[in-house]
Protein backbone atom coordinates (compact mmCIF):
# COMPACT_ATOMS: atom_id res chain seq x y z
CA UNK A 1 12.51 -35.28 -8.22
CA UNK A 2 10.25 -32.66 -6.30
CA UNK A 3 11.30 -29.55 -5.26
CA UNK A 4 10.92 -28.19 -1.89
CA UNK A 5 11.33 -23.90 -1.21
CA UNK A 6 11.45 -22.61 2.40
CA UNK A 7 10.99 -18.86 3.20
CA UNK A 8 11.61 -18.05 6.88
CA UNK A 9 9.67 -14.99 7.93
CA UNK A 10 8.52 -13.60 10.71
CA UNK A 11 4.82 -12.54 11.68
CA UNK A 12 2.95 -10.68 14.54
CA UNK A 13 0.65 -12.84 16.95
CA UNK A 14 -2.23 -10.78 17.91
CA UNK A 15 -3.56 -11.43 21.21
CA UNK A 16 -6.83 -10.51 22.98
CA UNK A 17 -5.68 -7.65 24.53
CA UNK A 18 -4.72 -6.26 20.81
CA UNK A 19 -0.87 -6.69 21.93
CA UNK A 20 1.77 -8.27 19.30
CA UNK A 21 4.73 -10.74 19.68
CA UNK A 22 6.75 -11.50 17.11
CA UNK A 23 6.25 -14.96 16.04
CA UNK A 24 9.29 -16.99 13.43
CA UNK A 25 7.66 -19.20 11.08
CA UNK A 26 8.87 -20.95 7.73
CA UNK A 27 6.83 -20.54 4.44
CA UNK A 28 7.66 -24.12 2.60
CA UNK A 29 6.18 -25.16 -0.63
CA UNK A 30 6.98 -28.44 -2.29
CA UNK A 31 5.72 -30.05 -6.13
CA UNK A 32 5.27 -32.94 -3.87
CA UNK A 33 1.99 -31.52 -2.94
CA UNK A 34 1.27 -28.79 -5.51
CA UNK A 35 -2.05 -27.81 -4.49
CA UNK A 36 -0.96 -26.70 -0.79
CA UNK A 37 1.36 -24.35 1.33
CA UNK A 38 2.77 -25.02 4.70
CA UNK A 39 3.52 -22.75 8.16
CA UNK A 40 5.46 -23.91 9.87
CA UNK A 41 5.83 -22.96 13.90
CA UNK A 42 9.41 -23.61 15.76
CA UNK A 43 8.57 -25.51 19.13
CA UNK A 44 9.57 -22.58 21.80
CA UNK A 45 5.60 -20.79 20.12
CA UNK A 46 3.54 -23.48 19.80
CA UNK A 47 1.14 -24.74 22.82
CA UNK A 48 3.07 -28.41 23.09
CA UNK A 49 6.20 -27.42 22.69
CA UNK A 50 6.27 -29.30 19.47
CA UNK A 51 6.95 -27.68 15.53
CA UNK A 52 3.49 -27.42 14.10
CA UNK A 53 2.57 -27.13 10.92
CA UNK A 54 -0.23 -25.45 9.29
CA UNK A 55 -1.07 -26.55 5.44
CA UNK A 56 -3.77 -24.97 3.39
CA UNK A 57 -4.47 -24.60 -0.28
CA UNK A 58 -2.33 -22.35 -2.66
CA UNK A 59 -5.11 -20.78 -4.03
CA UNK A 60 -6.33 -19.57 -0.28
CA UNK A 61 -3.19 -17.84 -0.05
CA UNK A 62 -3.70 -16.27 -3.25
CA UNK A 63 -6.77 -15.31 -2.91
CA UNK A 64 -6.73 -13.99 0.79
CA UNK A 65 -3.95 -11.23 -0.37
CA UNK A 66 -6.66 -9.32 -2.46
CA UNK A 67 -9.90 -10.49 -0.39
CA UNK A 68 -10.88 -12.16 2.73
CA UNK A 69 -11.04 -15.97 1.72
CA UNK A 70 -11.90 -19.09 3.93
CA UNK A 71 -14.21 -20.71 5.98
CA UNK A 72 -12.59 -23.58 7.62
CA UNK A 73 -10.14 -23.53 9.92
CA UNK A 74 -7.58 -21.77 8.15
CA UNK A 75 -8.49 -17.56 6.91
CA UNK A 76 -6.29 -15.05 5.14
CA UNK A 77 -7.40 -11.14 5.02
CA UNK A 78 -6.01 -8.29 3.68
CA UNK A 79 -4.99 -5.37 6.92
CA UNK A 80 -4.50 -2.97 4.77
CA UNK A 81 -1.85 -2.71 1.68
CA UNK A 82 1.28 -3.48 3.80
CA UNK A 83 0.05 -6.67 5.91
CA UNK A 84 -1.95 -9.89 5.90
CA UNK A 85 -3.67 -11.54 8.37
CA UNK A 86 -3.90 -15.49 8.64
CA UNK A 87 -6.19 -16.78 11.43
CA UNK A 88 -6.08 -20.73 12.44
CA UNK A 89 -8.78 -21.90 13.81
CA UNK A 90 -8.35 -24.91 15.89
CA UNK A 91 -9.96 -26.76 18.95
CA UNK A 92 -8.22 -24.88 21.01
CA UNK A 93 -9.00 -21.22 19.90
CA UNK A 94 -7.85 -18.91 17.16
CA UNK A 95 -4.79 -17.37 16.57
CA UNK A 96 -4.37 -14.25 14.55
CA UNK A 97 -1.25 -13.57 12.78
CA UNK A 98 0.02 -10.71 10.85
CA UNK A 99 1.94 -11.09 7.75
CA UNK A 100 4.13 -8.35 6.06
CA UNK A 101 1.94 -8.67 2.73
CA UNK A 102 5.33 -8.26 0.71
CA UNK A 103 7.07 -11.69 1.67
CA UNK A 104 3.79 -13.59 1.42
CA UNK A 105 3.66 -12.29 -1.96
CA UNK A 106 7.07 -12.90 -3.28
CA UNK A 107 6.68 -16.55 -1.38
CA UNK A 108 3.95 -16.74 -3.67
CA UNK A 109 5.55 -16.14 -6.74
CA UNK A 110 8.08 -18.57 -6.13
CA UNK A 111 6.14 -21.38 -5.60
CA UNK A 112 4.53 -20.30 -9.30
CA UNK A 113 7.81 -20.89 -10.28
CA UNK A 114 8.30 -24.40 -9.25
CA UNK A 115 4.75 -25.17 -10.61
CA UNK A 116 2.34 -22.93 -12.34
CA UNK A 117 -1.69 -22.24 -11.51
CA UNK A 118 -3.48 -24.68 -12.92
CA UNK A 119 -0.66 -27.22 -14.26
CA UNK A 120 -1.39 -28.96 -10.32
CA UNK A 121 -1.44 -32.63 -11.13
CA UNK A 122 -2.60 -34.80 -7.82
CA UNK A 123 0.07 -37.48 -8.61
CA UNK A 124 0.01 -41.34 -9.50
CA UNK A 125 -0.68 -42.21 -5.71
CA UNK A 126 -4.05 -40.15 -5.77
CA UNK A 127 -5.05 -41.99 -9.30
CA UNK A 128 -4.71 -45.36 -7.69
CA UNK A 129 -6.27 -44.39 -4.55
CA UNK A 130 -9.06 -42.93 -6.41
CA UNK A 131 -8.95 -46.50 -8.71
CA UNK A 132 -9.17 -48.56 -5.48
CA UNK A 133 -12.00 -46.64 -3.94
CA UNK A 134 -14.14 -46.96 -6.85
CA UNK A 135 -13.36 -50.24 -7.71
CA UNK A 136 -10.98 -50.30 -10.63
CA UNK A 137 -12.63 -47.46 -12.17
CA UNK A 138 -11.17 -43.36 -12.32
């Protein structure tokens, strides 16, 4: 059975002009998929008008509290000791949120909870995916 957490929060969009709206999201985390975290976006902020989800590895998360970290589409930065930012980079453009540092940190140490840095497996599915694609052999 995997286990699933949800953290709603809220976060600051930063526009070009440097002006803020408060954005909702959801942190989730599920041992489902133990190497990644999830944003989630209710429909009435997102371009389409549809819930959109950002996922991105744990370890970026981590590792963007204490340092800038990321090169793809999906950036987390330290703003100073109270706040985060996380920048998603898509076709699109880039938007900038702002985090309070605080809940992405005890969202953080939940997920730890559920399951611990480096005790990640990738699951039976990935093993015979991997088997298939390299012809009977892992």
């Amino acid at each position: 059975m995997h286990v699933t957490l949800q953290q709603p929060t809220g976060a600051r969009l930063i526009t070009a002009t440097d002006q803020e709206i408060a954005i909702p999201a959801t942190l989730r985390y599920t041992s489902a998929d133990p190497l990644a975290v999830h944003i989630d976006f209710p429909p009435h902020v997102t371009v389409d008008g549809e819930v959109t989800t950002w996922t991105f590895a744990r370890v970026l998360l981590g590792g963007g509290l204490r340092a800038s970290a990321g090169l793809g589409n999906v950036r987390v930065r330290p703003a100073g000791p109270a706040h985060t930012y996380v920048e998603f980079h898509a076709a699109q453009g880039v938007a900038v949120l702002r985090f309070t540092t605080a809940d992405l940190t005890r969202f953080l140490a939940r997920t730890y909870t559920v399951v611990a840095a480096g005790e990640e497996t990738v699951g039976a599915e990935l093993d015979h995916g991997m088997a298939a694609l390299f012809g009977g052999r892992v």
